[in-house]
PDB file of N, CA and C in Angstrom:
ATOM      1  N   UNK A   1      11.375  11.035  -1.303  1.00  0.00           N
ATOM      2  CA  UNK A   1      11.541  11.064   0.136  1.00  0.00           C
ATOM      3  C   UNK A   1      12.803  11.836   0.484  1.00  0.00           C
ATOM      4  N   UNK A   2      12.811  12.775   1.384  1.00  0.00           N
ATOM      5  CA  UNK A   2      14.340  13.327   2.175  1.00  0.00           C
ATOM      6  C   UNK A   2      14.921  12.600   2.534  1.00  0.00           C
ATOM      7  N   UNK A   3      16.185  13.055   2.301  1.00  0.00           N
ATOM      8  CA  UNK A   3      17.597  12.462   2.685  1.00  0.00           C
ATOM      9  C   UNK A   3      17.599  11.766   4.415  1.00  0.00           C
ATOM     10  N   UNK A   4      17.086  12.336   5.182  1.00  0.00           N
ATOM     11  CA  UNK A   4      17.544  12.093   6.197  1.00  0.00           C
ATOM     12  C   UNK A   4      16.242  11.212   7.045  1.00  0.00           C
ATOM     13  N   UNK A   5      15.955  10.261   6.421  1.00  0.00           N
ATOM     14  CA  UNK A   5      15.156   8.941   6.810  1.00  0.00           C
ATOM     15  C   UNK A   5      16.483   7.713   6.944  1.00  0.00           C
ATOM     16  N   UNK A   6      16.368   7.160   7.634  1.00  0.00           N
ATOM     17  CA  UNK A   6      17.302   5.712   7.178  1.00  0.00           C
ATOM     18  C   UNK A   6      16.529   4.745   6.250  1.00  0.00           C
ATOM     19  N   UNK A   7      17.548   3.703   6.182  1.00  0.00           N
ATOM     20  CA  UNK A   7      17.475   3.181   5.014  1.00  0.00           C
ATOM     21  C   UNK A   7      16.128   2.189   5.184  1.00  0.00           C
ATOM     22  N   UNK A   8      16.172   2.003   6.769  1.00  0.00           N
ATOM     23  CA  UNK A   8      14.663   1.088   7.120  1.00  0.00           C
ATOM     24  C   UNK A   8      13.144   1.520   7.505  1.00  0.00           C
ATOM     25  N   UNK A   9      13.812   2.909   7.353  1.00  0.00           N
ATOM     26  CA  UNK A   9      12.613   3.097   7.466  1.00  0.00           C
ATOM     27  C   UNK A   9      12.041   3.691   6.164  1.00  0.00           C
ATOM     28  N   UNK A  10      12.574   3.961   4.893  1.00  0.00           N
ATOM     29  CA  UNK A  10      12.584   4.214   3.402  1.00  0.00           C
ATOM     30  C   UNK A  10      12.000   3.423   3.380  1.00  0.00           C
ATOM     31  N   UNK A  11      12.345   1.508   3.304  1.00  0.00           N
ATOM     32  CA  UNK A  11      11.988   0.583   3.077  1.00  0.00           C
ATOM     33  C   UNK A  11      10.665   0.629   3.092  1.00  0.00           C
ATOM     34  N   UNK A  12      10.582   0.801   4.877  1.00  0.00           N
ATOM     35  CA  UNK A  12       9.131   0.459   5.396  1.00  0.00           C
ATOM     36  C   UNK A  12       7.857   1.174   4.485  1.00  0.00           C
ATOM     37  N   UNK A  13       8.577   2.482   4.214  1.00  0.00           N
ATOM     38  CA  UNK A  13       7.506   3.533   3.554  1.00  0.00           C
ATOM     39  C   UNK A  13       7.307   3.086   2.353  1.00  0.00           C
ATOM     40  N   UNK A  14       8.437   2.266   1.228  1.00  0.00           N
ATOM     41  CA  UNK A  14       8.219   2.495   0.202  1.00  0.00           C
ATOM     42  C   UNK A  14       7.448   0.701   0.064  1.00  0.00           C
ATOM     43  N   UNK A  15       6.945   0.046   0.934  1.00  0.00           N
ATOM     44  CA  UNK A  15       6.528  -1.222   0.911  1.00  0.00           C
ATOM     45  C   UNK A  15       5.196  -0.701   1.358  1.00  0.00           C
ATOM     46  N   UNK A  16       4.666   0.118   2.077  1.00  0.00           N
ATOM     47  CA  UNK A  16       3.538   0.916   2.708  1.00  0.00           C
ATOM     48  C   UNK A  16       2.773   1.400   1.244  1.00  0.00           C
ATOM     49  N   UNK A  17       3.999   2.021   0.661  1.00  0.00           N
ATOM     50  CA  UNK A  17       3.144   3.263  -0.519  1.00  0.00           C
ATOM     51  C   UNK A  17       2.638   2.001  -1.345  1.00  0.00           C
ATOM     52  N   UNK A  18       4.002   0.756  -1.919  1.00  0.00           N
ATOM     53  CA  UNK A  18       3.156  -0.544  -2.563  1.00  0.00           C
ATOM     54  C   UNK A  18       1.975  -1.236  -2.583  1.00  0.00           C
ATOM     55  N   UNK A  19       1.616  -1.553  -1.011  1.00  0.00           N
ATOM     56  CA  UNK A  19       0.521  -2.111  -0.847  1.00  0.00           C
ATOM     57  C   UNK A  19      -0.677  -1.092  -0.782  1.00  0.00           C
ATOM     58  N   UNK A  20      -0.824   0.127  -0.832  1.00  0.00           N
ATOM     59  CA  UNK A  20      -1.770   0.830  -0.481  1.00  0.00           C
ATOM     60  C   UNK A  20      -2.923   1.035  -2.289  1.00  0.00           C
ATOM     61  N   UNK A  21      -2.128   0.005  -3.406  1.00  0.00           N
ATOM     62  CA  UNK A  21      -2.737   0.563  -4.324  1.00  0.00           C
ATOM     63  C   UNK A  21      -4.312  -0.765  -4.596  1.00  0.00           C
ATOM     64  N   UNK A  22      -4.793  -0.347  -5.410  1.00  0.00           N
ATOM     65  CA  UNK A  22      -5.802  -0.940  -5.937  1.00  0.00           C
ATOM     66  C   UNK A  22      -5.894  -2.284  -6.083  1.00  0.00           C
ATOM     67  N   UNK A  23      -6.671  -3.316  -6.638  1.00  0.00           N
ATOM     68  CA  UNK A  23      -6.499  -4.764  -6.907  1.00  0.00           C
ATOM     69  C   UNK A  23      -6.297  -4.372  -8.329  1.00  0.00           C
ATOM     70  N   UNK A  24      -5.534  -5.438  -9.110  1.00  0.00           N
ATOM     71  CA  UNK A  24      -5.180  -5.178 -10.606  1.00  0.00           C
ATOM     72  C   UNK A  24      -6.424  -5.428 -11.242  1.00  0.00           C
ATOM     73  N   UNK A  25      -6.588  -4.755 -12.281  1.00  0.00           N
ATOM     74  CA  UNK A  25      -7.440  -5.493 -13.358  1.00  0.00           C
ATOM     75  C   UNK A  25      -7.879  -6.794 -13.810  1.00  0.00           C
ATOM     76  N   UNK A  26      -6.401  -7.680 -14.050  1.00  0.00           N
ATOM     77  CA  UNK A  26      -6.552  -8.800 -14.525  1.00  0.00           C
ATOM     78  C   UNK A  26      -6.898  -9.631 -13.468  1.00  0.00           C
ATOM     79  N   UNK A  27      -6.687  -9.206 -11.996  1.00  0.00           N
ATOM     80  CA  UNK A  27      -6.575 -10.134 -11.087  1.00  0.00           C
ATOM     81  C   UNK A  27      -8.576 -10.244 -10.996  1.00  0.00           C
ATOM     82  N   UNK A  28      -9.517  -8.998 -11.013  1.00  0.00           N
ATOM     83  CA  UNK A  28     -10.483  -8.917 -11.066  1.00  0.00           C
ATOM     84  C   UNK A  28     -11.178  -9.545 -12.167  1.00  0.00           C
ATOM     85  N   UNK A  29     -11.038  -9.698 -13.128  1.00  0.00           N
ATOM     86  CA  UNK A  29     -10.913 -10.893 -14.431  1.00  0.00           C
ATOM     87  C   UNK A  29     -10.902 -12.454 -14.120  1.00  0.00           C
ATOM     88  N   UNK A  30      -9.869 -12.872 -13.451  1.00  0.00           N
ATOM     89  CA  UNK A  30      -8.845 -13.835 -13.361  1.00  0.00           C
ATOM     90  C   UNK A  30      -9.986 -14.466 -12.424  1.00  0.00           C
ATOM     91  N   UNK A  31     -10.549 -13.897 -11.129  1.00  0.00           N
ATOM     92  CA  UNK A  31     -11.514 -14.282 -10.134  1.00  0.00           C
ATOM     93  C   UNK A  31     -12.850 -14.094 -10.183  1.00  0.00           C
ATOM     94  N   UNK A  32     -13.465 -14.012 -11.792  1.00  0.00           N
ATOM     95  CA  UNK A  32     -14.748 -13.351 -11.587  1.00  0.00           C
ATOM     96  C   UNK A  32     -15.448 -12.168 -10.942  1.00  0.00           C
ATOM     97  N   UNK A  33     -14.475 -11.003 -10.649  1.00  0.00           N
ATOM     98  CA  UNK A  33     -14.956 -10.214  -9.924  1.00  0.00           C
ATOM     99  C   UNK A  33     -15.379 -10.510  -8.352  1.00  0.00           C
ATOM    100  N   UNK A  34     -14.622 -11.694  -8.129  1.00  0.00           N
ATOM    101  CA  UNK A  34     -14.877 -12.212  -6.706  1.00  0.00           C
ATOM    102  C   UNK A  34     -14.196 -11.235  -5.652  1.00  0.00           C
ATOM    103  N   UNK A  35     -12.809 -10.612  -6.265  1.00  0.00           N
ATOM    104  CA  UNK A  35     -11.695 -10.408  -5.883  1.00  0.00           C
ATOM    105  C   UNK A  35     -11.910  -8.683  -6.407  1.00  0.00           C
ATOM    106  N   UNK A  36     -12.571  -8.041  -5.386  1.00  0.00           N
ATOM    107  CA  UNK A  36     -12.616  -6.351  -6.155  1.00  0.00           C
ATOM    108  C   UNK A  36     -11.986  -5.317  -5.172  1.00  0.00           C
ATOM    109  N   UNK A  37     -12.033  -5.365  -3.876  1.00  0.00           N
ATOM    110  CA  UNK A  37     -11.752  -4.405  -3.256  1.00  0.00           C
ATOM    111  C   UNK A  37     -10.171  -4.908  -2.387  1.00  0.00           C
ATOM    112  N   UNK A  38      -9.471  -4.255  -2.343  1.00  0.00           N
ATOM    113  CA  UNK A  38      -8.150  -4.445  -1.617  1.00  0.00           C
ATOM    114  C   UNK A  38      -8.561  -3.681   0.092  1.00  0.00           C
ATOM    115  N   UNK A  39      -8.454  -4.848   0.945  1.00  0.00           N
ATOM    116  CA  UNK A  39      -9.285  -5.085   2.586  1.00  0.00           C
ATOM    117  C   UNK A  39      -8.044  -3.699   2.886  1.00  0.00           C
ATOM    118  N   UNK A  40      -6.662  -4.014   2.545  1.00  0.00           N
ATOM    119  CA  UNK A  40      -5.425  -3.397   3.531  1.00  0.00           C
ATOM    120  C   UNK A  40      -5.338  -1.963   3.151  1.00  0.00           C
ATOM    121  N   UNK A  41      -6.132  -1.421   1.868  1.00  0.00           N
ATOM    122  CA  UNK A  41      -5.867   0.013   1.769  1.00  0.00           C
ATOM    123  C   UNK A  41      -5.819   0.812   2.722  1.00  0.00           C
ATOM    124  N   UNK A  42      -5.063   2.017   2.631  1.00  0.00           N
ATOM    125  CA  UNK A  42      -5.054   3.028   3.976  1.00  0.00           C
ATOM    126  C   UNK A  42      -4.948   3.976   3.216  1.00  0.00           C
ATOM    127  N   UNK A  43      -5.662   5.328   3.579  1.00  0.00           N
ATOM    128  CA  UNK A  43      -5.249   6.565   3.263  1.00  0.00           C
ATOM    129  C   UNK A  43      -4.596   7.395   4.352  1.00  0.00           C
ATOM    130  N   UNK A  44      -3.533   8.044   3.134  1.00  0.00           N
ATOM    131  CA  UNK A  44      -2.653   8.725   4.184  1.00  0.00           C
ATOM    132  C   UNK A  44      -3.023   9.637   4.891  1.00  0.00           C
ATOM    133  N   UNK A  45      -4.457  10.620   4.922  1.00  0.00           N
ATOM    134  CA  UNK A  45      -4.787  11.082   6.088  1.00  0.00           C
ATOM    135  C   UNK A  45      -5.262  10.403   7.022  1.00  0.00           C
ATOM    136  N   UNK A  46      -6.224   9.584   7.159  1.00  0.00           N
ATOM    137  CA  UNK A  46      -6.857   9.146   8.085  1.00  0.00           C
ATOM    138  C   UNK A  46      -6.267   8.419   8.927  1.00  0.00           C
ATOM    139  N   UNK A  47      -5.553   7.196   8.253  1.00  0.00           N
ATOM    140  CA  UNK A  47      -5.053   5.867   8.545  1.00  0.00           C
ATOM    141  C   UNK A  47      -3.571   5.980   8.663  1.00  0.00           C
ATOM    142  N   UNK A  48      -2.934   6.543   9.860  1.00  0.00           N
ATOM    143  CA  UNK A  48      -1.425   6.612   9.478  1.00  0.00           C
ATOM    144  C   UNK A  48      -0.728   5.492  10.084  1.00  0.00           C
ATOM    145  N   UNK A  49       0.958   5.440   9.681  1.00  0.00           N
ATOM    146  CA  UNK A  49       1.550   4.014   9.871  1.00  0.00           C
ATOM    147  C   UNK A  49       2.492   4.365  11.168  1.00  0.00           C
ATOM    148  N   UNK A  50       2.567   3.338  11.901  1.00  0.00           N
ATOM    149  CA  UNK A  50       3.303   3.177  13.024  1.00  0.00           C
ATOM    150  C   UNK A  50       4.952   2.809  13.385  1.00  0.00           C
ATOM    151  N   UNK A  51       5.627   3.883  12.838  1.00  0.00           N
ATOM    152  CA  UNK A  51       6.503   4.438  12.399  1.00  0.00           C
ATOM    153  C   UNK A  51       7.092   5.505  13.455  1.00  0.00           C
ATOM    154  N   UNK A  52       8.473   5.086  14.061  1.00  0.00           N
ATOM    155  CA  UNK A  52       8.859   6.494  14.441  1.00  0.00           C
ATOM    156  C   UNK A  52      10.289   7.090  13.554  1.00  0.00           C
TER     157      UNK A  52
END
């Protein structure tokens, strides 16, 4: 990320980029495959964050 974001809004992005990944493996294991798709994914074209 560039220098010239503040520090809260780094945060925000780098807690954004966290949640945007997959469900784990084991967790799909762990639940019988109950547990497969992650509801909160966003892609960064379509779905952008509300952020100024």
């Amino acid at each position: 990320m560039g220098k010239q974001k503040s520090a809260s809004t780094k945060r925000k992005l780098g807690k954004a980029a966290k949640s945007t990944r997959r469900v784990p493996l084991f967790v799909m294991a762990k639940t019988a495959r109950k547990v497969t798709r992650n509801l909160k994914r966003r892609h960064w074209r379509s779905r952008k964050l509300k952020l100024k």
